[in-house]
Structure formats: C-alpha cells, structure tokens
N, C-alpha and C. Protein backbone atom coordinates (compact mmCIF):
# COMPACT_ATOMS: atom_id res chain seq x y z
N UNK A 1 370.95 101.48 95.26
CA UNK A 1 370.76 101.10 96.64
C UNK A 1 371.15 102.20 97.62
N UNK A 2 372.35 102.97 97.29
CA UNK A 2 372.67 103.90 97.82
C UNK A 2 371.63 105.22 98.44
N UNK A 3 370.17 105.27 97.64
CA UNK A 3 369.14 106.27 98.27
C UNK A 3 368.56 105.66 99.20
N UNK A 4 368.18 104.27 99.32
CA UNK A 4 367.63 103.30 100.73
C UNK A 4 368.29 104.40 101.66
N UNK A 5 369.95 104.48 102.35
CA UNK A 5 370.29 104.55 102.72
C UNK A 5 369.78 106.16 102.98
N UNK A 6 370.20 106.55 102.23
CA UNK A 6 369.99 108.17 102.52
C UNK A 6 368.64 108.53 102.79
N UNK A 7 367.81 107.95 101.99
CA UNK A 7 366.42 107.95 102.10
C UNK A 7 365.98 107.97 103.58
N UNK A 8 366.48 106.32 104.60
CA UNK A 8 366.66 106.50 105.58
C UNK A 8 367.06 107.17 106.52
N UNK A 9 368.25 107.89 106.20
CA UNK A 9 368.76 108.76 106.99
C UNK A 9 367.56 110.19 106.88
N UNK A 10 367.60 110.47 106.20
CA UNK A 10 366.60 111.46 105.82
C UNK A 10 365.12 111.83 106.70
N UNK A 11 364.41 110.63 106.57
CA UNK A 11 363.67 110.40 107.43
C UNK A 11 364.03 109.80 108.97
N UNK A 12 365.15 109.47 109.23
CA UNK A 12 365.18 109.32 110.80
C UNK A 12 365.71 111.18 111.22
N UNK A 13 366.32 111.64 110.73
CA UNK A 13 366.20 112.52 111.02
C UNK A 13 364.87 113.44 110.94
N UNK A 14 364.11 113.36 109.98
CA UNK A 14 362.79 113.98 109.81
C UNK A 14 361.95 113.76 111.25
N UNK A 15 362.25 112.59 111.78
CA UNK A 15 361.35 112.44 112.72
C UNK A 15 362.24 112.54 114.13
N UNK A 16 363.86 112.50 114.68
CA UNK A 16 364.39 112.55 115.36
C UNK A 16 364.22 114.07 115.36
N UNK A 17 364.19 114.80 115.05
CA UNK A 17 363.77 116.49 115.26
C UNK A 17 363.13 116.84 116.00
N UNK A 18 361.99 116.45 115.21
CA UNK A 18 360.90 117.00 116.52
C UNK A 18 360.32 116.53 117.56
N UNK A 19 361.08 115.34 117.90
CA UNK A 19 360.78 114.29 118.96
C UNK A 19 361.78 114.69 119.99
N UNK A 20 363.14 114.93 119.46
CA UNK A 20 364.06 115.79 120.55
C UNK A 20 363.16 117.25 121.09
N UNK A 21 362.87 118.40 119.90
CA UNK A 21 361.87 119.54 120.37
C UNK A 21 360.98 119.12 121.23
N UNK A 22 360.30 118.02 121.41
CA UNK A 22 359.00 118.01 122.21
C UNK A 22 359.75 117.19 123.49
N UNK A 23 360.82 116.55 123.18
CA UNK A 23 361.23 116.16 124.52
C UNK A 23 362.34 117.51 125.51
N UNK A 24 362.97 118.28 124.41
CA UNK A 24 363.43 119.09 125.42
C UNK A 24 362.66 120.31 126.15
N UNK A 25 361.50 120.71 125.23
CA UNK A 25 360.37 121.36 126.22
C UNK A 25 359.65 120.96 127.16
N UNK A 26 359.61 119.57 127.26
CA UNK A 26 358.78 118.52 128.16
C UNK A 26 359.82 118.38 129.57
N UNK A 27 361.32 118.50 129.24
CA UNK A 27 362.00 118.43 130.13
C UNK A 27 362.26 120.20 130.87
N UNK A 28 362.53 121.09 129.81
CA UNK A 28 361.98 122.71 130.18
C UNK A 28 361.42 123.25 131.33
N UNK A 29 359.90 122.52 130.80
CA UNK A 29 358.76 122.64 131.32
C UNK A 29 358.96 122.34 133.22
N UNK A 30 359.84 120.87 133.20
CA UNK A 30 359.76 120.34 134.12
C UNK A 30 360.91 121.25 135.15
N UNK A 31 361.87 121.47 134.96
CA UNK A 31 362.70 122.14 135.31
C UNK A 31 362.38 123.43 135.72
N UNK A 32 361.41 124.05 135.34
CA UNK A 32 361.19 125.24 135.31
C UNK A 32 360.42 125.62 136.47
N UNK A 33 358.97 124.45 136.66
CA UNK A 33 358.67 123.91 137.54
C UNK A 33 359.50 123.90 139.12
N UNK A 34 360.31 123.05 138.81
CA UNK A 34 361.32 122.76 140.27
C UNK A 34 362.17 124.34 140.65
N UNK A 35 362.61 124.89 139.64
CA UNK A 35 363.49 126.19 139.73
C UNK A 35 362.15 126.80 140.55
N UNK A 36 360.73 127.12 139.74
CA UNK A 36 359.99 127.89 140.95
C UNK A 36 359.42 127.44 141.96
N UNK A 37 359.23 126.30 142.81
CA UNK A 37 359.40 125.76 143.90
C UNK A 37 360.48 126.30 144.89
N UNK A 38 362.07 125.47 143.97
CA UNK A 38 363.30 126.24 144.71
C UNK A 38 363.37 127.74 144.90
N UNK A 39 362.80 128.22 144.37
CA UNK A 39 363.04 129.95 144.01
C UNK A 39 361.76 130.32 145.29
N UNK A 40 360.40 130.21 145.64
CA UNK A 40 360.01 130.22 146.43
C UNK A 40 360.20 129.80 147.94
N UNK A 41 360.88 128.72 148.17
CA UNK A 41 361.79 128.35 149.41
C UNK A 41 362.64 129.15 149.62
N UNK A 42 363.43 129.44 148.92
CA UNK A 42 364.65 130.28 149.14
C UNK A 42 363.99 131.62 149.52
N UNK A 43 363.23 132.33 148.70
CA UNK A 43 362.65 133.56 149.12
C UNK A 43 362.04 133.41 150.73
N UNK A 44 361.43 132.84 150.76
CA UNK A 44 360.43 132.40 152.37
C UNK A 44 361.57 132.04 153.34
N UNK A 45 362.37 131.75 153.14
CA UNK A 45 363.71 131.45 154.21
C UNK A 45 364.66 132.74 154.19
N UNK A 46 365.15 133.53 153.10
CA UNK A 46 365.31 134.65 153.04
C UNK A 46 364.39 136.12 154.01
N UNK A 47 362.93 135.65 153.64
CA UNK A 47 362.06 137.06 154.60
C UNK A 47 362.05 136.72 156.01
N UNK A 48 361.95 135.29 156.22
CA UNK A 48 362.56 134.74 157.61
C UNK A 48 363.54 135.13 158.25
N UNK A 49 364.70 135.21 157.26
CA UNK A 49 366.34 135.61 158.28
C UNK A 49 366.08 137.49 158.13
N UNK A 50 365.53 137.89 157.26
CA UNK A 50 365.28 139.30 157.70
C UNK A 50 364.92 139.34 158.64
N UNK A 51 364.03 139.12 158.60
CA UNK A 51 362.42 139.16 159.74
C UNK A 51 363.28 138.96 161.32
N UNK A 52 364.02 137.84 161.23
CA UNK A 52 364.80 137.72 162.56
C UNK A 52 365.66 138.77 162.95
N UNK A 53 366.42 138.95 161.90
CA UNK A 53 367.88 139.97 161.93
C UNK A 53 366.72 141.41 162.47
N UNK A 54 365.74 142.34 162.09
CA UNK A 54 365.48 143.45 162.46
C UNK A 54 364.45 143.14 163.42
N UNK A 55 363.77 141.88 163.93
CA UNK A 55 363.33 141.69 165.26
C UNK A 55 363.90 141.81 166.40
N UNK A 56 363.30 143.19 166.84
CA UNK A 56 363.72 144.03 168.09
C UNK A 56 363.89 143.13 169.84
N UNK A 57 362.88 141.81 169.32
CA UNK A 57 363.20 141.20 170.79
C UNK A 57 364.25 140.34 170.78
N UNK A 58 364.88 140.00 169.34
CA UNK A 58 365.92 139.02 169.28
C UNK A 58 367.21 140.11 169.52
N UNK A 59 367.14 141.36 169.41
CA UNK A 59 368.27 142.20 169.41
C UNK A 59 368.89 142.71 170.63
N UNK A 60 367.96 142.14 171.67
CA UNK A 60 367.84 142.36 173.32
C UNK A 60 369.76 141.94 174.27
C-alpha cells in the first residue's frame, strides 16, 4: 500500500512543477509589463523636470 502513497506523491509533484513554471512566467510576464509602464512614466516626468530646470524663461 505504501507505493499508492508515493506513487501519489510522485505524480502530484510531476504535475505541481510545471504548473508552478507556467504560473510563475505568467505572473513574470505580467510584472514585467507594469515595471515598463512604471519605467516609462518615470522617464517622461524625469525629461519634464529637466526640461524645466534648464528652461531659460523659468530661470528669469
């Protein structure tokens, strides 16, 4: 009776593997996503406060 068991284990892991792999690239994916969104805002608000700081009529 004792291989049921292992047997089981065996196969939940066989299939808990690559179901975690496809869920943590699925979550990756998503993240990676939002980081270049955030990463583009930040840049565009960044050339903005340049853009102000060496604008000659704001320096008046």
């Amino acid at each position: 009776m004792w291989w049921i068991v292992v047997g089981g284990l065996i196969l939940w892991v066989a299939c808990a593997v690559p179901i975690a792999i496809i869920w943590g690239k699925a979550i990756a994916r998503r993240d990676r996503a939002d980081f270049e969104i955030r990463d583009q805002d930040w840049s565009a608000e960044l050339a903005r406060s340049i853009e102000a700081e060496t604008d000659p009529e704001t320096e008046k």
